[in-house]
C-alpha atoms as a PDB file:
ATOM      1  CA  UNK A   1       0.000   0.000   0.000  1.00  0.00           C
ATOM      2  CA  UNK A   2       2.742   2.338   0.506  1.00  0.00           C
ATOM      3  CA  UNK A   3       4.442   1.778  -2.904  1.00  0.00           C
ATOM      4  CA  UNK A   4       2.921   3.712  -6.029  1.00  0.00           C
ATOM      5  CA  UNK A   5       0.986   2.146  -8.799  1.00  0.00           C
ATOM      6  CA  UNK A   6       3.119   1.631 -11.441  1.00  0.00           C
ATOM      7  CA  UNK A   7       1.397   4.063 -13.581  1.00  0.00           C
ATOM      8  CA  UNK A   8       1.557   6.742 -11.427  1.00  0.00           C
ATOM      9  CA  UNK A   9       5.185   6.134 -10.861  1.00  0.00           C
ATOM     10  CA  UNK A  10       5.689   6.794 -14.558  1.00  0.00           C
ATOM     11  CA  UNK A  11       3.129   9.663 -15.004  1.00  0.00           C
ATOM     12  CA  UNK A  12       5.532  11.139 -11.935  1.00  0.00           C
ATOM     13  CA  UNK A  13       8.717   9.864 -13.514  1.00  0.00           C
ATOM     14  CA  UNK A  14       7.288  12.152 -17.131  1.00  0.00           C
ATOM     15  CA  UNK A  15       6.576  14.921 -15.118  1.00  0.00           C
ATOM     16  CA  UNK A  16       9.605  15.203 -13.780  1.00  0.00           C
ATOM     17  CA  UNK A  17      11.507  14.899 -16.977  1.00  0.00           C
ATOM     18  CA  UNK A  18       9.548  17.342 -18.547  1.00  0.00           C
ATOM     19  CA  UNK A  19      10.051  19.886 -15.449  1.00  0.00           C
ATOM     20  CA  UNK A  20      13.738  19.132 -15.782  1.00  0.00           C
ATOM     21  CA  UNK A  21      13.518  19.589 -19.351  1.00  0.00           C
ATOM     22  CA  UNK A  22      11.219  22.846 -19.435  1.00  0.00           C
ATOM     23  CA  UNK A  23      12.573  24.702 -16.223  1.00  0.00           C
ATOM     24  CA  UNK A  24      15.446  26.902 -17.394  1.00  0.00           C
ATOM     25  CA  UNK A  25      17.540  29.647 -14.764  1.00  0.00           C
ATOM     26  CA  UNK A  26      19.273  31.947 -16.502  1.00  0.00           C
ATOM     27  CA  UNK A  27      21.829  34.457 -14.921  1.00  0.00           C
ATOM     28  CA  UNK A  28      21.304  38.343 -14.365  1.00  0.00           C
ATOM     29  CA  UNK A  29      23.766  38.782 -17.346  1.00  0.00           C
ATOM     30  CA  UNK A  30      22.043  36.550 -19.631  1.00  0.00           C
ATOM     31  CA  UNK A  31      19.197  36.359 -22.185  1.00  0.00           C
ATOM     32  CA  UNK A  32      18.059  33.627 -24.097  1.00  0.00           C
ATOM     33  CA  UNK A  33      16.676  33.649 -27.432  1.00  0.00           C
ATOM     34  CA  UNK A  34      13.233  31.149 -28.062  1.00  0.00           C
ATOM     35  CA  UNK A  35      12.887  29.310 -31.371  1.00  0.00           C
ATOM     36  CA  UNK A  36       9.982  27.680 -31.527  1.00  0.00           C
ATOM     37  CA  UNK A  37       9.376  25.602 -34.989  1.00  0.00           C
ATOM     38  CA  UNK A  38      12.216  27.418 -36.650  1.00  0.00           C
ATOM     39  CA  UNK A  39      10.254  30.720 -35.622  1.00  0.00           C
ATOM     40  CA  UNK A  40      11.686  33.520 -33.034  1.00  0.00           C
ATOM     41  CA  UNK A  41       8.994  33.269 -30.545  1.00  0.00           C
ATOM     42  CA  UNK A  42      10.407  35.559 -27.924  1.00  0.00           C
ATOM     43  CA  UNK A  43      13.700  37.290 -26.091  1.00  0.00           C
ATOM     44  CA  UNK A  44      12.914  36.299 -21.991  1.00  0.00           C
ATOM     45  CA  UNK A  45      15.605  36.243 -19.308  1.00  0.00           C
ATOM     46  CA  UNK A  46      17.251  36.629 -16.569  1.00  0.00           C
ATOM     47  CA  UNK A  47      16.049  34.338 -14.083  1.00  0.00           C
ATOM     48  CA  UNK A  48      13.129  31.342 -14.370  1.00  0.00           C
ATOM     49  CA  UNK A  49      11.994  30.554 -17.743  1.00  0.00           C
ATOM     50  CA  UNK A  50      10.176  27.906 -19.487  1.00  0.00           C
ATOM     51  CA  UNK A  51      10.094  26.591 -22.670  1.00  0.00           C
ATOM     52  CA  UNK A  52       8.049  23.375 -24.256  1.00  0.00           C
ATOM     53  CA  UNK A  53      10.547  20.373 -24.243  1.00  0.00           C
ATOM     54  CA  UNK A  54      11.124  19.267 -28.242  1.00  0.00           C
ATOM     55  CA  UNK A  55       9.585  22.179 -29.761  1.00  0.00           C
ATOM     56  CA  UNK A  56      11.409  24.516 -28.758  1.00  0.00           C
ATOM     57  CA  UNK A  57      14.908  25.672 -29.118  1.00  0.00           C
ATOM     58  CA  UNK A  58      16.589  28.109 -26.596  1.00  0.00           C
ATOM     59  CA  UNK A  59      19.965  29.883 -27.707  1.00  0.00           C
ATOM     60  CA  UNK A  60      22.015  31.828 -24.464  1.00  0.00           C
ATOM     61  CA  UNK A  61      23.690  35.177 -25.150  1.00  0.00           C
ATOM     62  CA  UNK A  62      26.205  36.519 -22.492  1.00  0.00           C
ATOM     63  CA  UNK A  63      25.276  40.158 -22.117  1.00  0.00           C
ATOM     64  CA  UNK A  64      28.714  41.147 -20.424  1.00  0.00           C
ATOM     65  CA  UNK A  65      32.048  43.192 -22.059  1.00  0.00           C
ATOM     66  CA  UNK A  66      33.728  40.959 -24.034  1.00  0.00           C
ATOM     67  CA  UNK A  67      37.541  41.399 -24.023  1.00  0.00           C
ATOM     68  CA  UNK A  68      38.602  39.950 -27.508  1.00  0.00           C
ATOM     69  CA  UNK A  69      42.300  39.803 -28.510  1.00  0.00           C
ATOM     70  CA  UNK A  70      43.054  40.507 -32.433  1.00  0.00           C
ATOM     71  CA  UNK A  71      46.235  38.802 -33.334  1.00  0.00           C
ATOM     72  CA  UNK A  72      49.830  40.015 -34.337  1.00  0.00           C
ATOM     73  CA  UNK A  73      48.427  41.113 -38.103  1.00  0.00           C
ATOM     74  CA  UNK A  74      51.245  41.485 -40.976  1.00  0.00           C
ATOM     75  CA  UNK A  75      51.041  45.135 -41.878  1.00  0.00           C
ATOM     76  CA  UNK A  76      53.102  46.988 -44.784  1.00  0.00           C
ATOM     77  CA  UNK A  77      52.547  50.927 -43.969  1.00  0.00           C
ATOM     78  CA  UNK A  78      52.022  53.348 -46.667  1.00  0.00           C
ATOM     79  CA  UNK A  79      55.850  54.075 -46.892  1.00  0.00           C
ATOM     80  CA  UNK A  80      56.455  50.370 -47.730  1.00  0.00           C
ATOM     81  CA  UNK A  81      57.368  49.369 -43.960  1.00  0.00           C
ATOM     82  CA  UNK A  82      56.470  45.510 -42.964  1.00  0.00           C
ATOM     83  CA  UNK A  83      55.300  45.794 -39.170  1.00  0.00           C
ATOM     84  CA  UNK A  84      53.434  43.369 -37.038  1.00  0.00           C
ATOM     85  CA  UNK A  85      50.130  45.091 -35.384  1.00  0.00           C
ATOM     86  CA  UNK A  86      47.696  43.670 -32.488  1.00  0.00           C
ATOM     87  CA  UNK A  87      44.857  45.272 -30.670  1.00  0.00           C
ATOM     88  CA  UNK A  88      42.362  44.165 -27.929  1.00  0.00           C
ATOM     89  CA  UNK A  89      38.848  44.952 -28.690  1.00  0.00           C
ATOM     90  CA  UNK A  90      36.217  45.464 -25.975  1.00  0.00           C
ATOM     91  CA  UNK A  91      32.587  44.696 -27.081  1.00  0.00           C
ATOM     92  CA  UNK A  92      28.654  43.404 -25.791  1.00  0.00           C
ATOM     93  CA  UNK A  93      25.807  42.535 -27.149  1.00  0.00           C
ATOM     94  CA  UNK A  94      23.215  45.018 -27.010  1.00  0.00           C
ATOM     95  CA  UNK A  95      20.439  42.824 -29.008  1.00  0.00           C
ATOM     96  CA  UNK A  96      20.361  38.956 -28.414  1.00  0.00           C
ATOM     97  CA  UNK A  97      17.761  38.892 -30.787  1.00  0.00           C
ATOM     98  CA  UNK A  98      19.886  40.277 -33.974  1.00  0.00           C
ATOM     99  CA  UNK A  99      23.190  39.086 -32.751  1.00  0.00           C
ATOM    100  CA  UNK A 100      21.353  35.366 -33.133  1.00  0.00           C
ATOM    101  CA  UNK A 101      19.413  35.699 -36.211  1.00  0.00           C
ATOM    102  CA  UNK A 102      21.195  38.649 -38.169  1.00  0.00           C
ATOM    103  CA  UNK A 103      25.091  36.876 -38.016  1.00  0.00           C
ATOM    104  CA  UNK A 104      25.775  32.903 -37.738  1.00  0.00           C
ATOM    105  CA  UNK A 105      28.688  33.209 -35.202  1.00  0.00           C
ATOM    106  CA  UNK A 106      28.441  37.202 -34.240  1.00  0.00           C
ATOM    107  CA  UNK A 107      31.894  36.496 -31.905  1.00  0.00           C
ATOM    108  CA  UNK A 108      34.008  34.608 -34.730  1.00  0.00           C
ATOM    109  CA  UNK A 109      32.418  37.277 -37.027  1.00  0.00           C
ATOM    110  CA  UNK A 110      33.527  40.186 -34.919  1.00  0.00           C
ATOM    111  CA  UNK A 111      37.106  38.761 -34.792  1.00  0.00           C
ATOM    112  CA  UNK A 112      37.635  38.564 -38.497  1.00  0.00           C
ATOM    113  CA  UNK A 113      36.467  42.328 -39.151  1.00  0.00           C
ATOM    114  CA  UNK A 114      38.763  43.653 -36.534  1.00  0.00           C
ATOM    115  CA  UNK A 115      41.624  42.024 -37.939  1.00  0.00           C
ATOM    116  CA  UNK A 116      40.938  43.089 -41.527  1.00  0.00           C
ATOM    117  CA  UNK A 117      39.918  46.190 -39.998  1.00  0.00           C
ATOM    118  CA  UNK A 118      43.282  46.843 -38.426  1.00  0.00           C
ATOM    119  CA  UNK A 119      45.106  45.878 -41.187  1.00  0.00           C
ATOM    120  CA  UNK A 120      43.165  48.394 -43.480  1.00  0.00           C
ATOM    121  CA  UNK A 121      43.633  51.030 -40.931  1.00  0.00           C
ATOM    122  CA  UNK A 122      47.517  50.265 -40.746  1.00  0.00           C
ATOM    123  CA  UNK A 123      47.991  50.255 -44.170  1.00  0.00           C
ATOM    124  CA  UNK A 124      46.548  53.928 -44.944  1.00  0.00           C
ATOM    125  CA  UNK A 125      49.181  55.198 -43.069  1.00  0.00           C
ATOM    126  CA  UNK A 126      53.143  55.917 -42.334  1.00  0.00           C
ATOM    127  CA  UNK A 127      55.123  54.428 -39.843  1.00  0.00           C
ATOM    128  CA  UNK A 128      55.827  57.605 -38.201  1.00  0.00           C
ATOM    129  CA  UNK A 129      52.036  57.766 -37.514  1.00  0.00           C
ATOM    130  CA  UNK A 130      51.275  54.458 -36.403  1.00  0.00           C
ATOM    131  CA  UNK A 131      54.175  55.068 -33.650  1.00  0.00           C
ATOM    132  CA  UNK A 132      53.137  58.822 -32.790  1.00  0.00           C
ATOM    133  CA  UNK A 133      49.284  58.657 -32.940  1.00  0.00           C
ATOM    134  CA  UNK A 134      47.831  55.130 -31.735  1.00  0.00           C
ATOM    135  CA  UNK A 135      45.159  57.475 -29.508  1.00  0.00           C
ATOM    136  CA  UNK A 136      43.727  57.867 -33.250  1.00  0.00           C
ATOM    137  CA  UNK A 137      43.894  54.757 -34.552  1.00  0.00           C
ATOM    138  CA  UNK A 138      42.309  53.677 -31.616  1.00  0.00           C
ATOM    139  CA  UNK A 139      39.222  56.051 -31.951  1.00  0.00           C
ATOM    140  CA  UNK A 140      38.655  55.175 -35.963  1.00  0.00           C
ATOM    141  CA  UNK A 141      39.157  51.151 -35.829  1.00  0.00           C
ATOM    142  CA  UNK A 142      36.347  51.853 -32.834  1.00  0.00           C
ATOM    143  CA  UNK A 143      34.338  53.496 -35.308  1.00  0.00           C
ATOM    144  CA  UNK A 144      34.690  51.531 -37.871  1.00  0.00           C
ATOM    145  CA  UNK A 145      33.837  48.401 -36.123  1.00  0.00           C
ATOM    146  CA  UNK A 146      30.612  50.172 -34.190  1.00  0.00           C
ATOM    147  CA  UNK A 147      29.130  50.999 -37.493  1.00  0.00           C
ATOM    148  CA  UNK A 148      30.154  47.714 -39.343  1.00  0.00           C
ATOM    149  CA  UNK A 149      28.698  45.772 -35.694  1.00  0.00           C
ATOM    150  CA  UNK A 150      25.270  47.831 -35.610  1.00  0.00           C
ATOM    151  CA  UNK A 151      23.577  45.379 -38.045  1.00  0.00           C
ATOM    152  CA  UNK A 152      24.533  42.369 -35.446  1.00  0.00           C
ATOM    153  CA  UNK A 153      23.446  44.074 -32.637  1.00  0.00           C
ATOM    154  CA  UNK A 154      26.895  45.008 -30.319  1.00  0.00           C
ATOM    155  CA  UNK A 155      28.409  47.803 -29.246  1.00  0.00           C
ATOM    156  CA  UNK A 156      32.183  48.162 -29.508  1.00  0.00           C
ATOM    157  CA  UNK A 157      33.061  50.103 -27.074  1.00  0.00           C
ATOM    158  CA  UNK A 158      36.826  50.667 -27.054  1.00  0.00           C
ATOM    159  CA  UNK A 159      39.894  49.440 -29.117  1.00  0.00           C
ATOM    160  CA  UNK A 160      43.527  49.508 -28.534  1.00  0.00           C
ATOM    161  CA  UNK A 161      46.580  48.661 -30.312  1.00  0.00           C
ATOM    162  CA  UNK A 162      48.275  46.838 -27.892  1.00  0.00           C
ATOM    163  CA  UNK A 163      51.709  46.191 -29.609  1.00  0.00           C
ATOM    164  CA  UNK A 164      53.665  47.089 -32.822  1.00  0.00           C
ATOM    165  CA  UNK A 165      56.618  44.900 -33.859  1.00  0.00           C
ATOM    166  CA  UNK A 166      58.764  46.378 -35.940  1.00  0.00           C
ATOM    167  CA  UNK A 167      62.190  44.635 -37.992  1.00  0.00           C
ATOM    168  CA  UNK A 168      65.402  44.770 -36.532  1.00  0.00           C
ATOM    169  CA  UNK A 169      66.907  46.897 -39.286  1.00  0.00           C
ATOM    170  CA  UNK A 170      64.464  49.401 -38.692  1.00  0.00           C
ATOM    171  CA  UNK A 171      64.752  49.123 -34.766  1.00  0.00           C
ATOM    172  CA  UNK A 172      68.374  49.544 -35.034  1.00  0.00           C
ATOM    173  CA  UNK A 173      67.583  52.675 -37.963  1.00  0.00           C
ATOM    174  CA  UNK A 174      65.418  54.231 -35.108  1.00  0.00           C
ATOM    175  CA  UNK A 175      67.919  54.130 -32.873  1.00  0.00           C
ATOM    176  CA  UNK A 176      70.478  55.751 -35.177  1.00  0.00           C
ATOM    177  CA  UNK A 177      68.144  58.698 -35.696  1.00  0.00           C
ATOM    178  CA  UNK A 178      67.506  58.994 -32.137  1.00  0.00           C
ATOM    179  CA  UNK A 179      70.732  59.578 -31.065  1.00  0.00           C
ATOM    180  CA  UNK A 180      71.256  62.099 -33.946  1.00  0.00           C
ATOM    181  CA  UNK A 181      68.491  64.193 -32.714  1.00  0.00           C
ATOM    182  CA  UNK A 182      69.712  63.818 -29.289  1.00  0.00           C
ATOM    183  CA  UNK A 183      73.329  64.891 -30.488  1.00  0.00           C
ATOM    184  CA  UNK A 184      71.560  67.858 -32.721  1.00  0.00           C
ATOM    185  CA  UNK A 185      70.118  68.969 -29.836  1.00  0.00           C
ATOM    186  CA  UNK A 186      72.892  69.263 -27.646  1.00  0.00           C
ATOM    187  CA  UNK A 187      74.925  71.284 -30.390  1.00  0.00           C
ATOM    188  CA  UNK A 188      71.979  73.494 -30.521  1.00  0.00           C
ATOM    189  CA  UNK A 189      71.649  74.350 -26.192  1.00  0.00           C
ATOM    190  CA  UNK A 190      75.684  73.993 -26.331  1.00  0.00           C
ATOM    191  CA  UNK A 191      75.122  77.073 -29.622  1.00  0.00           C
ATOM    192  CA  UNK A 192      72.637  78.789 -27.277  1.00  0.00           C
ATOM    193  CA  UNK A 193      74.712  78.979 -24.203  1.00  0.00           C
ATOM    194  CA  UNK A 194      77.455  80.172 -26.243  1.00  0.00           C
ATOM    195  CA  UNK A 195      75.644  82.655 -27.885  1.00  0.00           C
ATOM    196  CA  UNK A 196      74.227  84.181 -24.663  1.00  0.00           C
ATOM    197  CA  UNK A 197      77.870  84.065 -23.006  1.00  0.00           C
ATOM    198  CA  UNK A 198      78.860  86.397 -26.197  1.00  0.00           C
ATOM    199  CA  UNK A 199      76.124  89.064 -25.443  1.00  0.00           C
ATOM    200  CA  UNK A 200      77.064  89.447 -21.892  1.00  0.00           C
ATOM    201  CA  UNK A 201      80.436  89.463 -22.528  1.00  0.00           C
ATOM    202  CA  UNK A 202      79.173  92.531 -25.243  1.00  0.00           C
ATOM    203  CA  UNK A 203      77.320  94.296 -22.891  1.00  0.00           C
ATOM    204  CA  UNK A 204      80.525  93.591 -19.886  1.00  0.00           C
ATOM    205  CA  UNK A 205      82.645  95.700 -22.550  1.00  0.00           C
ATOM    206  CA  UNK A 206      80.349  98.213 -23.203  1.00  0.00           C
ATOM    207  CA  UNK A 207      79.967  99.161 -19.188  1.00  0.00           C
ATOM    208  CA  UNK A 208      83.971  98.767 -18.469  1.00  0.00           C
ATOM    209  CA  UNK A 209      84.150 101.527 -22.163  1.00  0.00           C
ATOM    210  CA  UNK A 210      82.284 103.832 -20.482  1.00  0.00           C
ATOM    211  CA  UNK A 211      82.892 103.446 -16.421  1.00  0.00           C
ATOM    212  CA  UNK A 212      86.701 102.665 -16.453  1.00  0.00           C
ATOM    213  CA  UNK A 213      86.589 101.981 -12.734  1.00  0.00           C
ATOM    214  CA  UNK A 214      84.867  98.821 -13.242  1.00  0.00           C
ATOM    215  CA  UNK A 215      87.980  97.206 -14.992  1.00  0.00           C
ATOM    216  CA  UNK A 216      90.189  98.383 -12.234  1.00  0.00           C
ATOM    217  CA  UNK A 217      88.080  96.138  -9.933  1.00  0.00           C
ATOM    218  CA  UNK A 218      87.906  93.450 -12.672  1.00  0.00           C
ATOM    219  CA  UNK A 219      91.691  93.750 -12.436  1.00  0.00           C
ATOM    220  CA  UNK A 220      91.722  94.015  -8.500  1.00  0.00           C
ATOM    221  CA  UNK A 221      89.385  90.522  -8.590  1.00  0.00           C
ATOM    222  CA  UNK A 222      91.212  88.835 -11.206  1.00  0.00           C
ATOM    223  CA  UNK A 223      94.381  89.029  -8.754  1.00  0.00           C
ATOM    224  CA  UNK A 224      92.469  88.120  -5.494  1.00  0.00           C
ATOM    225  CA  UNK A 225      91.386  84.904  -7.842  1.00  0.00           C
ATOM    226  CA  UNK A 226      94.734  84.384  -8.667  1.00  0.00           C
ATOM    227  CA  UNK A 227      96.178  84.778  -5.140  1.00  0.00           C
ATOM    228  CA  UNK A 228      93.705  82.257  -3.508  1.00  0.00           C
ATOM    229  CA  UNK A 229      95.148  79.269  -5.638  1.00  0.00           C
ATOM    230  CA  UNK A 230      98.480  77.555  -5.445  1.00  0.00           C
ATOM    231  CA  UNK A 231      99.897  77.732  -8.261  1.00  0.00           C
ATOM    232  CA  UNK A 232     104.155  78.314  -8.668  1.00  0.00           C
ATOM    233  CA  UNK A 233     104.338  80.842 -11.358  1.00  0.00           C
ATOM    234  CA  UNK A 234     102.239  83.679 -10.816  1.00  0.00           C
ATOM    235  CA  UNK A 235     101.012  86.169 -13.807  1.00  0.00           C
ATOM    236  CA  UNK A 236     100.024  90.015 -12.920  1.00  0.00           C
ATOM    237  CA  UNK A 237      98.107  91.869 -15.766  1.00  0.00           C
ATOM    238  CA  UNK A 238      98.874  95.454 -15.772  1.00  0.00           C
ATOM    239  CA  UNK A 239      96.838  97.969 -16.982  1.00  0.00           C
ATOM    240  CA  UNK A 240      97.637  99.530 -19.842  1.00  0.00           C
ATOM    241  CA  UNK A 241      96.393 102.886 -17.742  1.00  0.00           C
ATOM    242  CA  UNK A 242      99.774 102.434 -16.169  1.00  0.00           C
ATOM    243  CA  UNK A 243     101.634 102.917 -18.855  1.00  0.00           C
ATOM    244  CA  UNK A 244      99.816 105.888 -20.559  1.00  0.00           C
ATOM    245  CA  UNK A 245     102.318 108.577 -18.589  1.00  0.00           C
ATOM    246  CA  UNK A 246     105.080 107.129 -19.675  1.00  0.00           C
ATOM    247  CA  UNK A 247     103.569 107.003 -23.441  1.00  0.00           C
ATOM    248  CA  UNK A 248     102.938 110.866 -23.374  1.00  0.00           C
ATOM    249  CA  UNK A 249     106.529 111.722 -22.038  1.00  0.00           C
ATOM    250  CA  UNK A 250     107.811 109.800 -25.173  1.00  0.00           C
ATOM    251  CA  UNK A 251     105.671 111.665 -27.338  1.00  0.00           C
ATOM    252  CA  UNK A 252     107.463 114.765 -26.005  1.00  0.00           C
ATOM    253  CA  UNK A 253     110.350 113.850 -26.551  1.00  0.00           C
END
């Protein structure tokens, strides 16, 4: 008496299965898409759904950023330079619905546009550029890929070459330049320095032409500098004030 009938212990065994089968619990991040006979029936999710075992079909879209890496892509720049480029791309799905039914695989699809994408990109422009202005690259492969994406239903929402690899003949030719600019710039501060020395040393003249005094103190300093050091042979300028008497008395003569 305490064991079930045997058909009720399959009607309960079927009703289970189907429960099992028909219960679905999806996560706050994800939707699922409903085919039912081939048809979209209907977008539902998160949390409990259910669905009618063997007629319909349920498809799960993750909802979250999706960090995608684009491989190292082989890149000749518009000056004829061979480079290696790759780039992370950061993307979700805004609409389950058309990222299901609008693009057969819409990650795998994603992938190969921002590779040909970046290689496009690349290719438009000089090596000089890639190196100097990734913050633009960045911004139009992000466009690009937003507008080319719309149709699928995701939103790129950044993109960011992450490294460029460039030959070792051309590493070694970047070097060589840099250390000519460095070297250019020194002879042009080392110029500079010169060149202001030169004017004060102009305008030093012109006070000592017209206040004589001031070289007799230049001369008076010049010896106090030469007195403080140790050195064996010591050299006294004379003035050539000194010798002016003595100049006009041979005139006289």
């Amino acid at each position: 008496m305490g064991a079930f009938p045997l058909p009720t212990l399959v009607v309960i065994v079927l009703v289970v299965m189907f429960l099992a089968a028909a219960i679905r619990i999806l996560n706050e991040y994800e939707r699922a898409v409903i085919f039912r006979l081939g048809r979209i029936r209907d977008v539902k999710g998160p949390g409990l759904i259910i669905i009618i075992p063997g007629i319909d079909r349920v498809v799960k879209v993750d909802m979250r950023t999706i960090t995608m890496d684009v491989p190292p892509q082989d890149v000749i720049t518009k000056d004829n330079v061979s480079i290696k480029v790759s780039a992370v791309v950061y993307f979700r799905v805004m609409d389950a619905n058309a990222a299901v039914t609008n693009v057969e695989n819409y990650l795998y699809a994603t992938s190969q546009l921002a590779q040909t994408t970046l290689r496009s990109v690349c290719g438009q422009m000089e090596l000089d550029e890639i190196l100097s202005e990734r913050e633009k690259i960045n911004m139009h492969l992000q466009a690009i890929l937003d507008r080319s994406t719309e149709p699928w239903g995701i939103k790129v929402s950044l993109v960011e070459v992450k490294h460029i690899d460039l030959p070792e003949e051309m590493k070694r030719s970047m070097a060589k330049q840099a250390e000519a600019e460095r070297e250019r710039r020194a002879k042009v501060i080392n110029a500079e320095g010169e060149f202001q020395a030169a004017q004060k040393l102009i305008e030093a003249a012109a006070v000592m032409e017209t206040q004589p005094m001031s070289l007799q103190l230049r001369y008076l300093q010049t010896l106090n500098q030469i007195a403080s050091e140790n050195n064996s042979t010591t050299v006294f300028p004379i003035p050539i004030d000194l010798f002016k008497p003595f100049l006009k008395l041979t005139e006289k003569e």
